[in-house]
N, C-alpha and C. Protein backbone atom coordinates (compact mmCIF):
# COMPACT_ATOMS: atom_id res chain seq x y z
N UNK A 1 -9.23 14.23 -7.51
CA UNK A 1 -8.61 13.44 -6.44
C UNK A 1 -9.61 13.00 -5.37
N UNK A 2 -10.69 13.54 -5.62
CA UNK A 2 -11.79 13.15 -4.17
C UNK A 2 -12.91 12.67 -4.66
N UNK A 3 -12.97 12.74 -6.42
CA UNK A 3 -13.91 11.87 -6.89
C UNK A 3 -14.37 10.43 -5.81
N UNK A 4 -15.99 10.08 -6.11
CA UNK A 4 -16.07 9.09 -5.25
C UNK A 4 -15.56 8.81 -3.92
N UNK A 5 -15.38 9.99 -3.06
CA UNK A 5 -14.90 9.64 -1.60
C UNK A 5 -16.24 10.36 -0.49
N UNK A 6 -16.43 9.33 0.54
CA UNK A 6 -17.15 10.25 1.07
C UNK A 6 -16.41 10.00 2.77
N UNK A 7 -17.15 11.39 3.60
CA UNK A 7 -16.92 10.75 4.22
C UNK A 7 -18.22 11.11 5.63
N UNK A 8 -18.20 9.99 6.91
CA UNK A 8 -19.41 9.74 7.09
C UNK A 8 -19.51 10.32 8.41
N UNK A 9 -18.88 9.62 9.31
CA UNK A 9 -19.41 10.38 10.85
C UNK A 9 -17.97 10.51 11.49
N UNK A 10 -17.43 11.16 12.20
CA UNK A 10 -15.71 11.06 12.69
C UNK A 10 -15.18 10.63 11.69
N UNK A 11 -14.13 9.55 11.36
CA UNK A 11 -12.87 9.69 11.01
C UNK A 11 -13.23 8.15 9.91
N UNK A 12 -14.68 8.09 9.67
CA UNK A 12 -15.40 6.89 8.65
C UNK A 12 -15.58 7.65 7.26
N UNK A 13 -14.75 6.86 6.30
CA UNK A 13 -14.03 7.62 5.45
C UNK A 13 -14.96 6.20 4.26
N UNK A 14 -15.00 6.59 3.21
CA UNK A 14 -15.01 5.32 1.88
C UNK A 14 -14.70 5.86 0.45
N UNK A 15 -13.85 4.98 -0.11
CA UNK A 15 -13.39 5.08 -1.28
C UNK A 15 -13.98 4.41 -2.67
N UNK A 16 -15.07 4.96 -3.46
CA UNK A 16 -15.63 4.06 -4.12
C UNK A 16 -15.42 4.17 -5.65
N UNK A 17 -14.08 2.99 -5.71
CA UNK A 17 -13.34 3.58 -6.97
C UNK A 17 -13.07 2.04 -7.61
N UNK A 18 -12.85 1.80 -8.50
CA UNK A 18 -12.57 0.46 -8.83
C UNK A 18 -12.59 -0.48 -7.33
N UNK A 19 -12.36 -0.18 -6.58
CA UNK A 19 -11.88 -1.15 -5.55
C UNK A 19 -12.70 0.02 -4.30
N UNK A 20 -13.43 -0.64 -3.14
CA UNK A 20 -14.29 -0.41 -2.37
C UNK A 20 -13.45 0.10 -1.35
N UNK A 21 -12.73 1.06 -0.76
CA UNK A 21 -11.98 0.55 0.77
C UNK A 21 -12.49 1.92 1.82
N UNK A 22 -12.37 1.25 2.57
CA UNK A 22 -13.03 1.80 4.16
C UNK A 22 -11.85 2.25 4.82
N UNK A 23 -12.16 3.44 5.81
CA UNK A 23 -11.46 3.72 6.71
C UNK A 23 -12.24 3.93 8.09
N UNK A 24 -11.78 2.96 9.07
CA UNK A 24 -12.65 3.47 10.49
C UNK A 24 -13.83 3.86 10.29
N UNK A 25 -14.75 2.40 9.97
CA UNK A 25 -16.46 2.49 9.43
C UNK A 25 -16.85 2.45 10.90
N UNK A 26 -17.85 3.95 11.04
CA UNK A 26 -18.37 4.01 12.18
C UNK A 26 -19.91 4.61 11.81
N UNK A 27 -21.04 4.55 12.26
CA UNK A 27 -22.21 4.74 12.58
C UNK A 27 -22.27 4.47 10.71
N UNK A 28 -22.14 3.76 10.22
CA UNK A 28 -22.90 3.34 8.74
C UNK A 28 -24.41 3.24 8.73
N UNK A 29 -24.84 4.01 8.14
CA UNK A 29 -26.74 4.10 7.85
C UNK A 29 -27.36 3.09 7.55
N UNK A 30 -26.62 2.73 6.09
CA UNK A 30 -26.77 1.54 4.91
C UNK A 30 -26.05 0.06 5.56
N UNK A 31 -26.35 -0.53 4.86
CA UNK A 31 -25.66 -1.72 4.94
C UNK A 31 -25.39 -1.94 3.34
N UNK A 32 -24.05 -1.95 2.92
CA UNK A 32 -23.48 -1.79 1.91
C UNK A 32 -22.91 -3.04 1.44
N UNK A 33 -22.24 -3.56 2.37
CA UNK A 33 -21.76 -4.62 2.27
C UNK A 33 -21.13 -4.92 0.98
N UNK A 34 -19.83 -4.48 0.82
CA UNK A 34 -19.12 -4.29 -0.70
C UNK A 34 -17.56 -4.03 -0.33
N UNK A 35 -17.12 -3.79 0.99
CA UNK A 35 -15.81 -3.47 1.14
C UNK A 35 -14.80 -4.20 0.73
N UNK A 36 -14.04 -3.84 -0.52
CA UNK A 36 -12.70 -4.98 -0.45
C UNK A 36 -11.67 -4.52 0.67
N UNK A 37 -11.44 -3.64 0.89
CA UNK A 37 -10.37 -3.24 1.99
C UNK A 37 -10.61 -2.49 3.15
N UNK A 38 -11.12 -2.62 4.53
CA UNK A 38 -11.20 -1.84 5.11
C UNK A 38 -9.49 -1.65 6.06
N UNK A 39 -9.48 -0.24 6.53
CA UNK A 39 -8.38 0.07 7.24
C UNK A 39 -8.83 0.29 8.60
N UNK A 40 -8.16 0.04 9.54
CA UNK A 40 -8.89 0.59 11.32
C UNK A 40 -7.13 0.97 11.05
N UNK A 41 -7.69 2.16 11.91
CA UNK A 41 -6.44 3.27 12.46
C UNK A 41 -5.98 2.69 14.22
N UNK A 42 -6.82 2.16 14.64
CA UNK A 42 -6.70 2.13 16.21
C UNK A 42 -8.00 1.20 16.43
N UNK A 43 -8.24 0.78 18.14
CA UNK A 43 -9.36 0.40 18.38
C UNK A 43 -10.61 0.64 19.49
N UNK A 44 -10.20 2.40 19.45
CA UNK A 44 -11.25 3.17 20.10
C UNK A 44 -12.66 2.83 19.16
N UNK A 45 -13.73 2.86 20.07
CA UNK A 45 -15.17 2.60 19.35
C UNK A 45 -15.48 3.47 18.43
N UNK A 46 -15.47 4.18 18.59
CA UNK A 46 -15.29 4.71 17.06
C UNK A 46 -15.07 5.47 15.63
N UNK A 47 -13.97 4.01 15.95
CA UNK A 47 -12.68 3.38 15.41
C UNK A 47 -12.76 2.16 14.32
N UNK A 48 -12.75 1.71 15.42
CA UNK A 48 -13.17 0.42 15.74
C UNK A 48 -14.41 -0.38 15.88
N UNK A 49 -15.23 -0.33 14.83
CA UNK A 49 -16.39 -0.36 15.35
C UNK A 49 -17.02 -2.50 14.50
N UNK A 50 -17.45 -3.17 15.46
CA UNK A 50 -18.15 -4.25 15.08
C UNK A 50 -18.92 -4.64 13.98
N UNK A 51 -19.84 -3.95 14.78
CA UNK A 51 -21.15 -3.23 14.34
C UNK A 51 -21.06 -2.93 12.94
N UNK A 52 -20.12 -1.93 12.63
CA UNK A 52 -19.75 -1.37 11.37
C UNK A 52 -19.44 -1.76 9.92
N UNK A 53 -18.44 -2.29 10.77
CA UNK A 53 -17.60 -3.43 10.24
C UNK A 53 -18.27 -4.46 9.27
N UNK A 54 -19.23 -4.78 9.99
CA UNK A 54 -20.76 -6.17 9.62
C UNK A 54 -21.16 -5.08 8.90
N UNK A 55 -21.80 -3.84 8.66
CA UNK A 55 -22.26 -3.49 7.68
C UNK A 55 -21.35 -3.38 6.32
N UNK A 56 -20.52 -3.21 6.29
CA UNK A 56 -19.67 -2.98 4.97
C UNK A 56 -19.15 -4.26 4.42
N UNK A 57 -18.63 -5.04 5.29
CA UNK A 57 -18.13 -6.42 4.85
C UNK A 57 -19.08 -7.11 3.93
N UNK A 58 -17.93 -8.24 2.85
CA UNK A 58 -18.29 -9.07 2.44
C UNK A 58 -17.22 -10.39 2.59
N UNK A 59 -17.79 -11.24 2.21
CA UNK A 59 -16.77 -12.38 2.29
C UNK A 59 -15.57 -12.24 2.02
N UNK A 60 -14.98 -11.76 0.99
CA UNK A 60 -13.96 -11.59 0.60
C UNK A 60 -13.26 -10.28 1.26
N UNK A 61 -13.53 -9.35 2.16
CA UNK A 61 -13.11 -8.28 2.71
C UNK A 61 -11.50 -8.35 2.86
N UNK A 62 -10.73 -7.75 3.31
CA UNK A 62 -9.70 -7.94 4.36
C UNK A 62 -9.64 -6.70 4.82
N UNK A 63 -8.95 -7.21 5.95
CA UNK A 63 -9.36 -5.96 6.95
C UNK A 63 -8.03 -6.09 7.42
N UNK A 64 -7.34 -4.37 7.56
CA UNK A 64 -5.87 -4.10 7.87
C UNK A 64 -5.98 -3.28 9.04
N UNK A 65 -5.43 -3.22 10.19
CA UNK A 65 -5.51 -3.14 11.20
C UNK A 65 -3.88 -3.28 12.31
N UNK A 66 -4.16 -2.54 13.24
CA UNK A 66 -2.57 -1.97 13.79
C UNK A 66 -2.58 -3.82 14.82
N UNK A 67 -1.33 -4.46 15.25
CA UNK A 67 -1.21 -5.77 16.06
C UNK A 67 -2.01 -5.59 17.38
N UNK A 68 -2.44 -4.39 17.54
CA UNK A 68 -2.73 -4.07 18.93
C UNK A 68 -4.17 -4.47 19.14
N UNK A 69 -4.90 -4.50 18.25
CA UNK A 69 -6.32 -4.66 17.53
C UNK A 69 -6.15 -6.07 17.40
N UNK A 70 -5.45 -6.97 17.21
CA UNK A 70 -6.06 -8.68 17.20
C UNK A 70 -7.04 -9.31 17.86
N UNK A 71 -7.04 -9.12 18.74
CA UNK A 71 -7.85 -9.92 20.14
C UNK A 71 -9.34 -9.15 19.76
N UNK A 72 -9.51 -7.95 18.97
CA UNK A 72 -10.84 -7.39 18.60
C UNK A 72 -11.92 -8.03 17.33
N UNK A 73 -10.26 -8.50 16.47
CA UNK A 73 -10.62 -8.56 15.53
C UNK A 73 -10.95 -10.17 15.01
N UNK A 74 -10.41 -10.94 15.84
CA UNK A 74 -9.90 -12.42 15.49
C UNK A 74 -11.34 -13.51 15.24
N UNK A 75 -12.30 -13.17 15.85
CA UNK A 75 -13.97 -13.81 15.56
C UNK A 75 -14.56 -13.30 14.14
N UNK A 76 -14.25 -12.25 13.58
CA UNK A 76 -14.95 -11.12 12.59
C UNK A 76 -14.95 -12.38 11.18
N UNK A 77 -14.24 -13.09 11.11
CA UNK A 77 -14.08 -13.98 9.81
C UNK A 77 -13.67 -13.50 8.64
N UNK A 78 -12.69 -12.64 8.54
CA UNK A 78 -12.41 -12.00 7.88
C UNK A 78 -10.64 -12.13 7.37
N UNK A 79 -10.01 -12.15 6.14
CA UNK A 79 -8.66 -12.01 6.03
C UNK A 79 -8.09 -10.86 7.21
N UNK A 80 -7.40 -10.91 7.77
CA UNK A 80 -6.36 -10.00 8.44
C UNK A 80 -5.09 -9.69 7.93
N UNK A 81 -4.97 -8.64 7.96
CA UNK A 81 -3.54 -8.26 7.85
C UNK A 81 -3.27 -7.09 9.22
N UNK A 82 -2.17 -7.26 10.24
CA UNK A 82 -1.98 -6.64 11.23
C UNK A 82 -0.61 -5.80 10.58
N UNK A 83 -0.66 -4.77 11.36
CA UNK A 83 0.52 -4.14 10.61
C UNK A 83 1.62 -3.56 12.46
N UNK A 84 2.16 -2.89 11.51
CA UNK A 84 3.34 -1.72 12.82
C UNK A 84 3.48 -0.39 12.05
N UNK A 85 3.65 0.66 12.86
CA UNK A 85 3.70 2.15 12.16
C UNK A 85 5.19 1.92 11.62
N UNK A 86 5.65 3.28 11.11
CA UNK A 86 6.53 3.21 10.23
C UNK A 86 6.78 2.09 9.21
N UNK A 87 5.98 1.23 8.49
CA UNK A 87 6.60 0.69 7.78
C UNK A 87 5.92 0.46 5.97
N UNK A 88 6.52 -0.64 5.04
CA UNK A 88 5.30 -0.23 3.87
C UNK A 88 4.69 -1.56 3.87
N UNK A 89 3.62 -1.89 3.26
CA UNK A 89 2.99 -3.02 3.11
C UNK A 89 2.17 -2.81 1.56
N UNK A 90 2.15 -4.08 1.23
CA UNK A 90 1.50 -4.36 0.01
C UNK A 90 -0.48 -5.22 0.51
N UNK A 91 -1.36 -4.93 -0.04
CA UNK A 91 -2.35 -5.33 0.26
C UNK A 91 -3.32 -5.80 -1.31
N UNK A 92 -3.29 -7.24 -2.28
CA UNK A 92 -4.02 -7.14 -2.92
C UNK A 92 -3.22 -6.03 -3.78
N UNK A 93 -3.51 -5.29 -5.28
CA UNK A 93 -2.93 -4.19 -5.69
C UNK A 93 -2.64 -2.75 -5.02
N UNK A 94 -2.85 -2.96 -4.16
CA UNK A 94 -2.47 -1.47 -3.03
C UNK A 94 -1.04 -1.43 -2.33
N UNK A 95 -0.58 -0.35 -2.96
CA UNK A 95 0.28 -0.42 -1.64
C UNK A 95 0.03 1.10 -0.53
N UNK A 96 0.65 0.46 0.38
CA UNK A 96 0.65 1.75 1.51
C UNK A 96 1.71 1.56 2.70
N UNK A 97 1.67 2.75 2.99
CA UNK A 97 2.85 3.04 4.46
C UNK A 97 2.00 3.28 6.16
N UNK A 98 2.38 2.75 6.75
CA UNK A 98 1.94 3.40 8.13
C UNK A 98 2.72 4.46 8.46
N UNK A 99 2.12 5.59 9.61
CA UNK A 99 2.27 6.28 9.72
C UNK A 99 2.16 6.38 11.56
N UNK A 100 2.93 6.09 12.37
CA UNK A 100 2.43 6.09 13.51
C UNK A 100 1.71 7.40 14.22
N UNK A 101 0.61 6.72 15.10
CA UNK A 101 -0.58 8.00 15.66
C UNK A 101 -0.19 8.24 16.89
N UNK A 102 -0.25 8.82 17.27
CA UNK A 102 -0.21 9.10 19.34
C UNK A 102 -0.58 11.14 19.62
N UNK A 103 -0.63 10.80 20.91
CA UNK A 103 -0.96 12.21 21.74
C UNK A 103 0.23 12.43 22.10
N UNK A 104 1.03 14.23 22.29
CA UNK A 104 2.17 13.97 22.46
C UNK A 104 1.85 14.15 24.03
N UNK A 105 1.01 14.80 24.88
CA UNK A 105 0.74 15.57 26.01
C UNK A 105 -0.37 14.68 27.00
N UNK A 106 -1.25 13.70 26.12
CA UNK A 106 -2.63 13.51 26.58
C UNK A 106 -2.11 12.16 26.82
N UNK A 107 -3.06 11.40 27.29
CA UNK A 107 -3.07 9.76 27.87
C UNK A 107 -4.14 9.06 26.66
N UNK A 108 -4.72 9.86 25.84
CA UNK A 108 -5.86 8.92 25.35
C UNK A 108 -5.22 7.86 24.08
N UNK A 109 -4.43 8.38 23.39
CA UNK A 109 -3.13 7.30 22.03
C UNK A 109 -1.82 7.61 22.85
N UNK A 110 -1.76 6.64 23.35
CA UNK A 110 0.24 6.70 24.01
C UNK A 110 0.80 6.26 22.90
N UNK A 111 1.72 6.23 22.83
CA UNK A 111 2.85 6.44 21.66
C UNK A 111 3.09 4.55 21.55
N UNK A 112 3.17 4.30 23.22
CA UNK A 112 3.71 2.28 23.12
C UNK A 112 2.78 1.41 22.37
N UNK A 113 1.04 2.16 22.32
CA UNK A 113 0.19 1.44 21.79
C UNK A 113 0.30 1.01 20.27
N UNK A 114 1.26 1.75 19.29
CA UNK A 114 1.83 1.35 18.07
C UNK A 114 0.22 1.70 17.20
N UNK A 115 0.00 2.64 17.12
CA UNK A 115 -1.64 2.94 16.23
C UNK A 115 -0.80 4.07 15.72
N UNK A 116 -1.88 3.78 14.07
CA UNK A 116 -1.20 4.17 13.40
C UNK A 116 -2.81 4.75 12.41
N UNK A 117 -1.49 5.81 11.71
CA UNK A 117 -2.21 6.25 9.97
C UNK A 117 -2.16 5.48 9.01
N UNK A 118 -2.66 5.93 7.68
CA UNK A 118 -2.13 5.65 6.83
C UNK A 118 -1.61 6.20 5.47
N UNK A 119 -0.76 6.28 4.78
CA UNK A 119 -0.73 6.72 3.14
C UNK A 119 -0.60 5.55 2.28
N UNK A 120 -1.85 6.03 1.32
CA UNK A 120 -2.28 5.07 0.55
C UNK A 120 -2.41 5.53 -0.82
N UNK A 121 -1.66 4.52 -1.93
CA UNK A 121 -1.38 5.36 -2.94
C UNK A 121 -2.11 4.69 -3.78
N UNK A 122 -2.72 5.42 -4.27
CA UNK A 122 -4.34 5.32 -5.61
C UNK A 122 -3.88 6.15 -6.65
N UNK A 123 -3.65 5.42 -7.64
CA UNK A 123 -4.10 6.11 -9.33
C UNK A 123 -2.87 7.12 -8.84
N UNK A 124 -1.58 6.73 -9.14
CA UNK A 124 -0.40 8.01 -8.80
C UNK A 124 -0.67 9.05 -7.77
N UNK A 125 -1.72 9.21 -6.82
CA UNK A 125 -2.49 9.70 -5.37
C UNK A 125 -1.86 9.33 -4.38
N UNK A 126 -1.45 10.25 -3.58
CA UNK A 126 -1.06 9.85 -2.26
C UNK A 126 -1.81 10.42 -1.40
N UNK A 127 -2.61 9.56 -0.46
CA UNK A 127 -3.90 9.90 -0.05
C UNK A 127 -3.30 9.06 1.96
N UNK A 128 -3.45 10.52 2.87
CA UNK A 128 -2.92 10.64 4.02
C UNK A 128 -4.34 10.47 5.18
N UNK A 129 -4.42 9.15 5.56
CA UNK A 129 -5.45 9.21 6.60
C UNK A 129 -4.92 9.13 7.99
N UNK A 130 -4.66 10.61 8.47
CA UNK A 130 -3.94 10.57 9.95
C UNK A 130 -4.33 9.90 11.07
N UNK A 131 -5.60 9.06 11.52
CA UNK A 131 -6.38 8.73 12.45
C UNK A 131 -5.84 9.26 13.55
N UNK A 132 -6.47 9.09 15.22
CA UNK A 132 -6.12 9.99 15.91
C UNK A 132 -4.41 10.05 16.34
N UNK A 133 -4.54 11.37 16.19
CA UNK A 133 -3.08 12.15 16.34
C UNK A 133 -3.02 13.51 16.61
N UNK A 134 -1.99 13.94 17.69
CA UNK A 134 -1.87 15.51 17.21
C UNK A 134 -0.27 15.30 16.20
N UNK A 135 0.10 16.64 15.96
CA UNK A 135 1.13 16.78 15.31
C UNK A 135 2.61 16.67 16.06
N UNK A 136 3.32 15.60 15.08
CA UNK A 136 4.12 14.69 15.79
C UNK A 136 5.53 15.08 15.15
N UNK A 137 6.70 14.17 15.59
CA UNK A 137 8.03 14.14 14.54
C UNK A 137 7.91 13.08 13.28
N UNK A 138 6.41 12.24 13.60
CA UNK A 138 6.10 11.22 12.93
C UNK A 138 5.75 11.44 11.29
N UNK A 139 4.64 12.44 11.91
CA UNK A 139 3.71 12.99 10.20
C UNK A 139 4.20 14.26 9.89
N UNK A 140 4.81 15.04 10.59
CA UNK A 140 5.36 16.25 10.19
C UNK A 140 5.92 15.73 8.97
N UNK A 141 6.58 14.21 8.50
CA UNK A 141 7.67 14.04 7.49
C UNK A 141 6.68 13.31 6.11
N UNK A 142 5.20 13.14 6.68
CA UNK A 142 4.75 12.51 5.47
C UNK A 142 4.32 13.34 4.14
N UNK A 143 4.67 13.04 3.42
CA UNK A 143 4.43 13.46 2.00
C UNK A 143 3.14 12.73 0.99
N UNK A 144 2.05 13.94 0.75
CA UNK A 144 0.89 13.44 0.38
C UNK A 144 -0.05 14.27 -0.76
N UNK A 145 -0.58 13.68 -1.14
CA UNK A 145 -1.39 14.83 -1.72
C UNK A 145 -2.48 15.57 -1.74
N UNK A 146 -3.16 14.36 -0.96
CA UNK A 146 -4.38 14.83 -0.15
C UNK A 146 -4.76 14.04 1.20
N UNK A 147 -4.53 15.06 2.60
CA UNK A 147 -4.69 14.77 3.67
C UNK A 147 -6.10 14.88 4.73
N UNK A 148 -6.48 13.59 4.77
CA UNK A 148 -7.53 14.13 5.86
C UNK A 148 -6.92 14.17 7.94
N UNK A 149 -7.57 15.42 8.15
CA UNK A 149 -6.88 15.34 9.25
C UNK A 149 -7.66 15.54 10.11
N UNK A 150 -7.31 15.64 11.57
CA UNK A 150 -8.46 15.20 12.52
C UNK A 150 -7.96 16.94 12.96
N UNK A 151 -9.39 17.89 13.27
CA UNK A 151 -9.49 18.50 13.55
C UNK A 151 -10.44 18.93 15.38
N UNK A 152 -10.98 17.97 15.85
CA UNK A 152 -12.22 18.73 16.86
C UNK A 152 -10.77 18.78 18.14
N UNK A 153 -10.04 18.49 18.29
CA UNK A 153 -9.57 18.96 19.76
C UNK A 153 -9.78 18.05 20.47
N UNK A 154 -9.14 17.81 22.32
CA UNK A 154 -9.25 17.31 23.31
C UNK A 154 -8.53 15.66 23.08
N UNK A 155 -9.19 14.88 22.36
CA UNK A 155 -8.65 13.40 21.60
C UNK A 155 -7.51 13.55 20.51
N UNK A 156 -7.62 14.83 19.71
CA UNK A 156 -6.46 14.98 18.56
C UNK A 156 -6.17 16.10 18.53
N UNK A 157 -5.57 16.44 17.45
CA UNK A 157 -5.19 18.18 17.38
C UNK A 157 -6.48 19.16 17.15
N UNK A 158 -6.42 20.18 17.59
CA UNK A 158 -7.63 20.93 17.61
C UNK A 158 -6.78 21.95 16.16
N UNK A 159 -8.32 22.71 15.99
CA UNK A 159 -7.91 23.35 14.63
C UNK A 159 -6.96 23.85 14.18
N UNK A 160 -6.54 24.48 15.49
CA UNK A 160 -4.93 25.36 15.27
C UNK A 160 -4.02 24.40 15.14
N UNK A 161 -3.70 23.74 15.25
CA UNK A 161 -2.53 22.21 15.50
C UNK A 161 -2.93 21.80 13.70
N UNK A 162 -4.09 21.42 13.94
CA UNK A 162 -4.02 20.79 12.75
C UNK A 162 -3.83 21.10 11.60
N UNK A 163 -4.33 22.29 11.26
CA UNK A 163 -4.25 23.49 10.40
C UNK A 163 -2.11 23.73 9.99
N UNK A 164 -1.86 23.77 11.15
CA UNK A 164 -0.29 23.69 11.25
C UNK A 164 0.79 22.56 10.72
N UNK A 165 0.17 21.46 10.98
CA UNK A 165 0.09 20.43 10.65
C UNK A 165 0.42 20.38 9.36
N UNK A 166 -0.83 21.21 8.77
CA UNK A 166 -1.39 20.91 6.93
C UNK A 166 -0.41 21.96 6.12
N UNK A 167 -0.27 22.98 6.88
CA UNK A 167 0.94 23.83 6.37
C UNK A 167 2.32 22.83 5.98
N UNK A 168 2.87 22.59 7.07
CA UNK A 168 3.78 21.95 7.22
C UNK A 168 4.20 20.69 5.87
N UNK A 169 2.90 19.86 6.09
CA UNK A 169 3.58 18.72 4.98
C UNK A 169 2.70 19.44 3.43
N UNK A 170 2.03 20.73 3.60
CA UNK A 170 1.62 20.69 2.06
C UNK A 170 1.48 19.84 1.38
N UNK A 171 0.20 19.43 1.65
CA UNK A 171 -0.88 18.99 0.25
C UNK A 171 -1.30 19.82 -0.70
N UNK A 172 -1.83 19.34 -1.88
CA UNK A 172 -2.52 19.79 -2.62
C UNK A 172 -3.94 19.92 -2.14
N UNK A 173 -4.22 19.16 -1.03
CA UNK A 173 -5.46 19.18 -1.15
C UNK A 173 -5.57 18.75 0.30
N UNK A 174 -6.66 19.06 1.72
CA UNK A 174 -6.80 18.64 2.44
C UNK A 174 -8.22 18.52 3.00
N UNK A 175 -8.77 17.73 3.78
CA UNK A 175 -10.34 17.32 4.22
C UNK A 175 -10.22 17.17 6.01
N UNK A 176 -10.78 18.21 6.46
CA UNK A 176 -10.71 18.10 8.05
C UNK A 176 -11.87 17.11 8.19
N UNK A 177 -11.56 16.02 9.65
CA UNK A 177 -12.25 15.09 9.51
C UNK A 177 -12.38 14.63 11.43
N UNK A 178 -12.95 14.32 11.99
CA UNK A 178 -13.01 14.09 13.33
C UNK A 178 -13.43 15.49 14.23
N UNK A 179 -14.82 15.39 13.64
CA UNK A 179 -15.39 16.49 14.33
C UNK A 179 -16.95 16.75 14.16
N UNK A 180 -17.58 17.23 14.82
CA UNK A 180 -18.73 17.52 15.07
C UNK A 180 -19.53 16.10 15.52
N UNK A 181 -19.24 15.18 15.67
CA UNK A 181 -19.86 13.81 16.42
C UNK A 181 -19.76 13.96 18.32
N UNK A 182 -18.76 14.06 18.03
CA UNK A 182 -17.86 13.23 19.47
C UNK A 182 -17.81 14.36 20.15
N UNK A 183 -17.31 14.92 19.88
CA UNK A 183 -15.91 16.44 20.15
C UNK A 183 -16.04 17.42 18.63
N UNK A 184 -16.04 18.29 18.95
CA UNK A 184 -15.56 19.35 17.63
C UNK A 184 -16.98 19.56 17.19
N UNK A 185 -16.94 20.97 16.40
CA UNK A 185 -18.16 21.52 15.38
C UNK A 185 -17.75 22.44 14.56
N UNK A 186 -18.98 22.86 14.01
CA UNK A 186 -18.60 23.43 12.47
C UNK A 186 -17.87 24.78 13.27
N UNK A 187 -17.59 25.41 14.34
CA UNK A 187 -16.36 26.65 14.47
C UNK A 187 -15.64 26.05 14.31
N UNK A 188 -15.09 24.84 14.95
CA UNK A 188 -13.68 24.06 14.69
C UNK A 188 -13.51 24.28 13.36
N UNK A 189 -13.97 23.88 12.33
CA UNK A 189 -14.17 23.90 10.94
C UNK A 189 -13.32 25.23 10.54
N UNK A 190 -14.40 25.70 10.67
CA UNK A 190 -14.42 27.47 10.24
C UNK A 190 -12.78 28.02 10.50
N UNK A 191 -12.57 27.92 12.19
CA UNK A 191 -11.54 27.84 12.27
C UNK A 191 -10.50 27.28 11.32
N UNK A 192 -10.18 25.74 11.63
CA UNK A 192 -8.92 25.00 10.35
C UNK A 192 -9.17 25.81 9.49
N UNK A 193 -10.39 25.98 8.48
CA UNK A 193 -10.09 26.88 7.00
C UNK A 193 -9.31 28.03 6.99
N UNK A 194 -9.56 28.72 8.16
CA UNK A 194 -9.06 30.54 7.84
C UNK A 194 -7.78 30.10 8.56
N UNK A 195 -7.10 29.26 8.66
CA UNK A 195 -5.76 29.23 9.38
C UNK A 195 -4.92 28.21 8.00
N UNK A 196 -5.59 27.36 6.73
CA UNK A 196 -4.87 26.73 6.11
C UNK A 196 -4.13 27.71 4.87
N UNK A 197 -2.51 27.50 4.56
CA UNK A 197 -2.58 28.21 3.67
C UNK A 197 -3.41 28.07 2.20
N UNK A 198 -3.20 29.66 1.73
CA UNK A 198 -3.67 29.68 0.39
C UNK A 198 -3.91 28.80 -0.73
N UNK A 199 -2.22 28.10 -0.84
CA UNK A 199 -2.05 27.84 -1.95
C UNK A 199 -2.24 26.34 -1.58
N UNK A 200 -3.21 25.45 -0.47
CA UNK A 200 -3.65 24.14 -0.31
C UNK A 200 -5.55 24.14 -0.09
N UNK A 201 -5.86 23.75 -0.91
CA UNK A 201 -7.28 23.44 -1.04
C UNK A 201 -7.46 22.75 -0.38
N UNK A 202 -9.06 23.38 0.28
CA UNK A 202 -9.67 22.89 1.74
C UNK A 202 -11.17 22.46 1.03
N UNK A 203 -11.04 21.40 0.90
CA UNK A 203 -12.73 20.40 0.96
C UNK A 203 -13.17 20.05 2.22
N UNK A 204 -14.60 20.26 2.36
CA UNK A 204 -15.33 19.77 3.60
C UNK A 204 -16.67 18.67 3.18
N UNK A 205 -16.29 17.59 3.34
CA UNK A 205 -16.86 16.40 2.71
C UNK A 205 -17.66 16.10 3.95
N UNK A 206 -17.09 16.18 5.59
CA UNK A 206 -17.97 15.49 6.61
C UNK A 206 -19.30 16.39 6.80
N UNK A 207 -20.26 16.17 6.91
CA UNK A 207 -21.66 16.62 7.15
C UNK A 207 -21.78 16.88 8.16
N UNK A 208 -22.11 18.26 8.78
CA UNK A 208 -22.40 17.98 10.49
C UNK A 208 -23.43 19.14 10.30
């Protein structure tokens, strides 16, 4: 299920499987330039990143992105597709659901800003990219099979939250992700593991 996935700095995720797709390309090394699909969760920098963006793109890209994000995105030359949480969308052979993101306590994702996750279903895979969030009435209900979730604290759920989180909707499989850049380090880490249950496998794909 994680064949060909990597993932890169915070919550910059890539899928390199028949079909190229990005999640929230941030500090990219390479210039790759091969993305058929990138996803932005929100349009914190990075998130949201320009810069990034220009490295992975190709002509043919499209780039899916929450309505709140237009005015960021509208020069990039790129197909758009804007979306709203809760709902499903078809993209090219993909389909997927949003998942709305917010803080329930903090000011940094208000709930009105409409930013969102995603589940995205690959090869009978249901593959859960929470972008920033703590644990909500939103994702408590998503059903997945392998979740990456944002673990460093202060901006999203910190290990204990998230870890709770991963209990809750049981995956088969989960990848803590938004940490050691910004906010968070490998205790955060350490932490989520010894708090996920048993019977859900914990991969650690981000490098820090």
């Amino acid at each position: 299920m994680l064949d060909n996935i990597e993932v890169f700095t915070q919550s910059s995720i890539k899928f390199d499987r028949e079909l190229k797709i990005y999640f929230d390309p941030y500090k990219i090394k390479n210039s790759y330039n091969d993305a058929d699909i990138i996803f932005i969760t929100h349009s914190h920098y990075d998130h949201l990143s320009i810069e990034d963006i220009n490295k992975v793109k190709k002509s043919s890209t499209i780039v899916v992105a929450p309505s709140s994000s237009s005015s960021l995105l509208e020069d990039i030359g790129l197909e758009l597709l804007f979306v709203e949480p809760n709902k499903s969308y078809q993209v090219g052979c993909i389909s997927f659901e949003t998942v709305r993101a917010y803080n329930n306590n903090k000011e940094f994702h208000p709930i009105t800003n409409n930013w969102v996750g995603y589940v995205i279903n690959l090869n009978n895979t249901r593959y859960y990219i929470a972008g920033d969030t703590d644990m909500t009435q939103d994702n408590i209900r998503v059903k997945c099979d392998v979740a990456f979730i944002p673990i460093g604290g202060k901006f999203t759920m910190d290990a204990y939250e998230a870890a709770e989180l991963t209990n809750k909707i049981k995956p088969k499989v989960v990848v803590p992700i938004h940490y050691g850049s910004i906010i968070g380090s490998k205790d955060d880490e350490l932490k989520f593991v010894e708090q996920i249950n048993k019977d859900i496998e914990c991969r650690i794909l981000l490098k820090i």
